[in-house]
Protein backbone atom coordinates (compact mmCIF):
# COMPACT_ATOMS: atom_id res chain seq x y z
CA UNK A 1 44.15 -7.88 118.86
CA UNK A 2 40.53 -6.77 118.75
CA UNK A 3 38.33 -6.48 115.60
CA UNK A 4 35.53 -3.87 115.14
CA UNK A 5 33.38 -3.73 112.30
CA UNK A 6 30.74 -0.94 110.96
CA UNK A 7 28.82 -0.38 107.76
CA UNK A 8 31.73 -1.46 104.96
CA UNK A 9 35.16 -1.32 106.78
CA UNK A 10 36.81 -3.30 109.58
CA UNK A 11 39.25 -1.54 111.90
CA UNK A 12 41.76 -4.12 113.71
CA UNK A 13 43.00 -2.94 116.48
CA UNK A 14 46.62 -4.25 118.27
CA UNK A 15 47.55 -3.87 121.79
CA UNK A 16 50.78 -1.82 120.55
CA UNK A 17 48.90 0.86 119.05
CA UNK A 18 48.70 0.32 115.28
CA UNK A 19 45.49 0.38 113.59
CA UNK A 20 44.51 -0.53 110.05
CA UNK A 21 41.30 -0.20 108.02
CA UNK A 22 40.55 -2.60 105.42
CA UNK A 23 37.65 -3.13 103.31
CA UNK A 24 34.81 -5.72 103.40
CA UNK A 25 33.15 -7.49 101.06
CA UNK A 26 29.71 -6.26 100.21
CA UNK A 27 27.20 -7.22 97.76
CA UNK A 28 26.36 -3.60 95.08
CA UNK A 29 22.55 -3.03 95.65
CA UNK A 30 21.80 0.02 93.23
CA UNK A 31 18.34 1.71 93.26
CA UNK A 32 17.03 2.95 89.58
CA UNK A 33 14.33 4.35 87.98
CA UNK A 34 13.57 3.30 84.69
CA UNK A 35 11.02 3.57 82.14
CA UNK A 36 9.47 0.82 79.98
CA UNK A 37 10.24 1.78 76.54
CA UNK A 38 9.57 -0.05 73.30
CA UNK A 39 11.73 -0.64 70.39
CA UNK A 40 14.07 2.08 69.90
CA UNK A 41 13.97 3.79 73.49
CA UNK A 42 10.36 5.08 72.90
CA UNK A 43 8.80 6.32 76.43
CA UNK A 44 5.88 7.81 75.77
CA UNK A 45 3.13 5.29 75.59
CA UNK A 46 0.51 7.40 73.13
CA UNK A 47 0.74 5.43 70.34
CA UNK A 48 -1.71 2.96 68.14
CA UNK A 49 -2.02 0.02 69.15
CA UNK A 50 -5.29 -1.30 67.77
CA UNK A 51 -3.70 -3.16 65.00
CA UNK A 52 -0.49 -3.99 66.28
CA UNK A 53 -0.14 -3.56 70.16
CA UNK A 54 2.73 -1.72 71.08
CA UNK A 55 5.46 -3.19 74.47
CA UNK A 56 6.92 -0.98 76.41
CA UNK A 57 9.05 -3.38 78.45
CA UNK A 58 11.84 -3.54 81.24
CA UNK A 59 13.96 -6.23 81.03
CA UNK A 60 17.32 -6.79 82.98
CA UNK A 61 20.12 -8.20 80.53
CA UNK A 62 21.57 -11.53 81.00
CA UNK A 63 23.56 -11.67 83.94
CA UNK A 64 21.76 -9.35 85.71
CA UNK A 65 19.09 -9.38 88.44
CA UNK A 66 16.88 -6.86 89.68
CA UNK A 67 14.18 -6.59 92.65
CA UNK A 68 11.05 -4.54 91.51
CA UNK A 69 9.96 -2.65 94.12
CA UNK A 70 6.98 -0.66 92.84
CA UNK A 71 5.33 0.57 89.04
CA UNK A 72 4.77 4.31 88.70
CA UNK A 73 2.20 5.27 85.81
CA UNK A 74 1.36 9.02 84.60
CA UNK A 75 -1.14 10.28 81.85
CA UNK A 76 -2.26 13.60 81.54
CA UNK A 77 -5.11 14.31 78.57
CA UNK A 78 -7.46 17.65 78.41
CA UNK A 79 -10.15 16.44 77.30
CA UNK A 80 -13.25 14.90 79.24
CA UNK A 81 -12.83 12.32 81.31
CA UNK A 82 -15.61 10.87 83.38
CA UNK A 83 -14.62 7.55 84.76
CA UNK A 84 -15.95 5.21 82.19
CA UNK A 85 -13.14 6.87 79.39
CA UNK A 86 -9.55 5.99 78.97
CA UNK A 87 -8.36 9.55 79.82
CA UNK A 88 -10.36 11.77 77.21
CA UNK A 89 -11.28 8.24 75.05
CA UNK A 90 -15.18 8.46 75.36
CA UNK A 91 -16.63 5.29 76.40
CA UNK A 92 -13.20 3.73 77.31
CA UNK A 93 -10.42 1.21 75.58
CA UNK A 94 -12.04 -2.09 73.46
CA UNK A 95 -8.84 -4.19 73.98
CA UNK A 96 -7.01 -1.81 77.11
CA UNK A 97 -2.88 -1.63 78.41
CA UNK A 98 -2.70 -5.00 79.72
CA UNK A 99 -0.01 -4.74 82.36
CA UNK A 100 2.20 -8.30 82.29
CA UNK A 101 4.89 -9.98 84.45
CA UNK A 102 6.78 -12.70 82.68
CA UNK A 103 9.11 -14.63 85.11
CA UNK A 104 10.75 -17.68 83.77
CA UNK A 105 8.38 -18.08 80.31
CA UNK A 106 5.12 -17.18 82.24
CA UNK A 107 2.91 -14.51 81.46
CA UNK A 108 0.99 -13.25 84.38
CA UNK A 109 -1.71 -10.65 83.65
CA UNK A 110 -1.57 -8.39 86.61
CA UNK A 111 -4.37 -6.11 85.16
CA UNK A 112 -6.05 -4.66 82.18
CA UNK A 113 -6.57 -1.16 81.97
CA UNK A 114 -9.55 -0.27 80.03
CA UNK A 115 -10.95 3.35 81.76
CA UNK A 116 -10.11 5.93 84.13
CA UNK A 117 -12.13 3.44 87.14
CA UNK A 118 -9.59 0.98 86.47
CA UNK A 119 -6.44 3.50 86.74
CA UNK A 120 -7.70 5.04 89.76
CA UNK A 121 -7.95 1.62 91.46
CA UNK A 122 -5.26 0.07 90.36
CA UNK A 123 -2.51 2.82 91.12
CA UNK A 124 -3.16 4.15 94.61
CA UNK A 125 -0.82 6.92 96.24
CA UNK A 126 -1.94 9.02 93.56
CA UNK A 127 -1.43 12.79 92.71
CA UNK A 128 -4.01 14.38 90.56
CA UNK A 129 -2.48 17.85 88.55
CA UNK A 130 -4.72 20.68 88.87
CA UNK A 131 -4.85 22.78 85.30
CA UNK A 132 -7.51 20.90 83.09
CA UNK A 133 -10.18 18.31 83.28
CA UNK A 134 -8.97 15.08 83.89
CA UNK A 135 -11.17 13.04 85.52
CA UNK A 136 -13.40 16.86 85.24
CA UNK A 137 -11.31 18.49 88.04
CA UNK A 138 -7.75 17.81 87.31
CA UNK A 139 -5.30 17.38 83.98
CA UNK A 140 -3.05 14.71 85.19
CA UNK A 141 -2.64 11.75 87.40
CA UNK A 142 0.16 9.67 88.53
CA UNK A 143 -0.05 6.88 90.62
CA UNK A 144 1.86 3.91 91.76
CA UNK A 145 1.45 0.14 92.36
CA UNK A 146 3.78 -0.84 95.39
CA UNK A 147 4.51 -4.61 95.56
CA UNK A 148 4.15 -6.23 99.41
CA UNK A 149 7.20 -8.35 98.62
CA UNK A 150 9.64 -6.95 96.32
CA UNK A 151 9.04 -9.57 92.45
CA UNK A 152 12.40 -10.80 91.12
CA UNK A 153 13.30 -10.40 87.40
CA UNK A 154 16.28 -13.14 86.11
CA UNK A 155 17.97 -11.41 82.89
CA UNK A 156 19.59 -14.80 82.39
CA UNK A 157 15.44 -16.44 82.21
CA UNK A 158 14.33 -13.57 79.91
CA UNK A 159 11.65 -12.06 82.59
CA UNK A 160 10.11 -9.29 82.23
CA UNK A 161 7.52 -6.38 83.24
CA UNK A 162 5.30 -5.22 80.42
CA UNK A 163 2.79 -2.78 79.48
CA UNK A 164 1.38 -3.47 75.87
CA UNK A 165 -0.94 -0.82 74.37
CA UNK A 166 -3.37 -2.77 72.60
CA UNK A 167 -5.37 0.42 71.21
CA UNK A 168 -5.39 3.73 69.52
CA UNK A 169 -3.90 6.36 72.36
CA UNK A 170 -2.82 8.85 69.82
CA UNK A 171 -5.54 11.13 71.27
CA UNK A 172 -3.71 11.12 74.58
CA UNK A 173 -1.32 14.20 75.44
CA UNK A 174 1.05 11.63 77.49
CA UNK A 175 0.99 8.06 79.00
CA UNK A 176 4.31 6.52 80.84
CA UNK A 177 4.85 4.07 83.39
CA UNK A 178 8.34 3.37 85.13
CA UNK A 179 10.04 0.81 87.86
CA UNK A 180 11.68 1.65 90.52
CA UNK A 181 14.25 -1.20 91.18
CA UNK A 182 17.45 -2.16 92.72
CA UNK A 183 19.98 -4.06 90.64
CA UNK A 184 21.34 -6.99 92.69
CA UNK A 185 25.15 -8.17 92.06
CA UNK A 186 25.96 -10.79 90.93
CA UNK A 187 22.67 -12.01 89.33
CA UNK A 188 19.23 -12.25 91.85
């Protein structure tokens, strides 16, 4: 009797002829996009948040694990934005988006965003939208932070990724950042 296996089956083969095909045992690696969203599955990240900053968080529930492979971030505003503003905010953000990991009751700070210089760096593989005057040639951008080595978030610790507004971005037409991560089962 011989036994072949490829990608999620096994094939045993007898010397009389038969053959079967039976299943094997895999761990479920799922790929998602989601969106940090605040209280009430809120998206869009144009809010005030000079009194009271604002999360938009992703969390995985308990029980679940999840590998976060990279942060996408969009804003588009059409007013003037030379590099020192916070899209059309002249002069920038006082307090910024603070972008935060938390991983087993540990804040880390991975940056604050407080102008357009700080988006541009921080998010590279960026598209720029043609149309208005962002950054005076284009209306949009989007950009992405890839991570060398993919962070784990434990549902069952409470970790999360976070962006918290932490001033007034009502002025903004849109802000949103997303994950793009692969939920691990059983737990990561």
């Amino acid at each position: 009797m011989a036994l072949v296996s490829f990608n999620s089956a096994s094939i045993t083969v007898d010397i009389t002829g038969g053959v079967s095909l039976s299943p094997i045992p895999s761990i479920a690696i799922t790929p998602y996009i989601k969106y940090l969203e605040a209280t009430g599955a809120v998206k869009d990240q144009n809010v005030n948040g000079s009194v009271t900053p604002v999360n938009f968080d992703f969390a995985p529930a308990t029980g679940q694990g999840y590998y976060i492979e990279q942060l996408t971030f969009s804003i588009d505003d059409g007013g003037t934005s030379p590099p020192n503003a916070y899209g059309g905010i002249a002069g920038g953000l006082t307090n910024g988006v603070q972008i935060i990991l938390h991983v087993s009751g540990v804040d880390y700070e991975i940056i604050n965003l407080k102008n357009n210089s700080d988006i541009l760096v921080t998010f590279s593989e960026s598209i720029q939208v043609a149309g208005g005057s962002f950054l005076n040639f284009s209306k949009g951008f989007a950009g992405k932070i890839s991570f060398a080595t993919n962070i784990t978030l434990n549902g069952t610790n409470g970790d999360y990724i976070r962006m918290r507004v932490r001033d007034n971005l009502t002025s903004i037409d849109f802000q949103r950042a997303a994950v793009q991560v692969f939920q691990v089962l059983p737990e990561a």
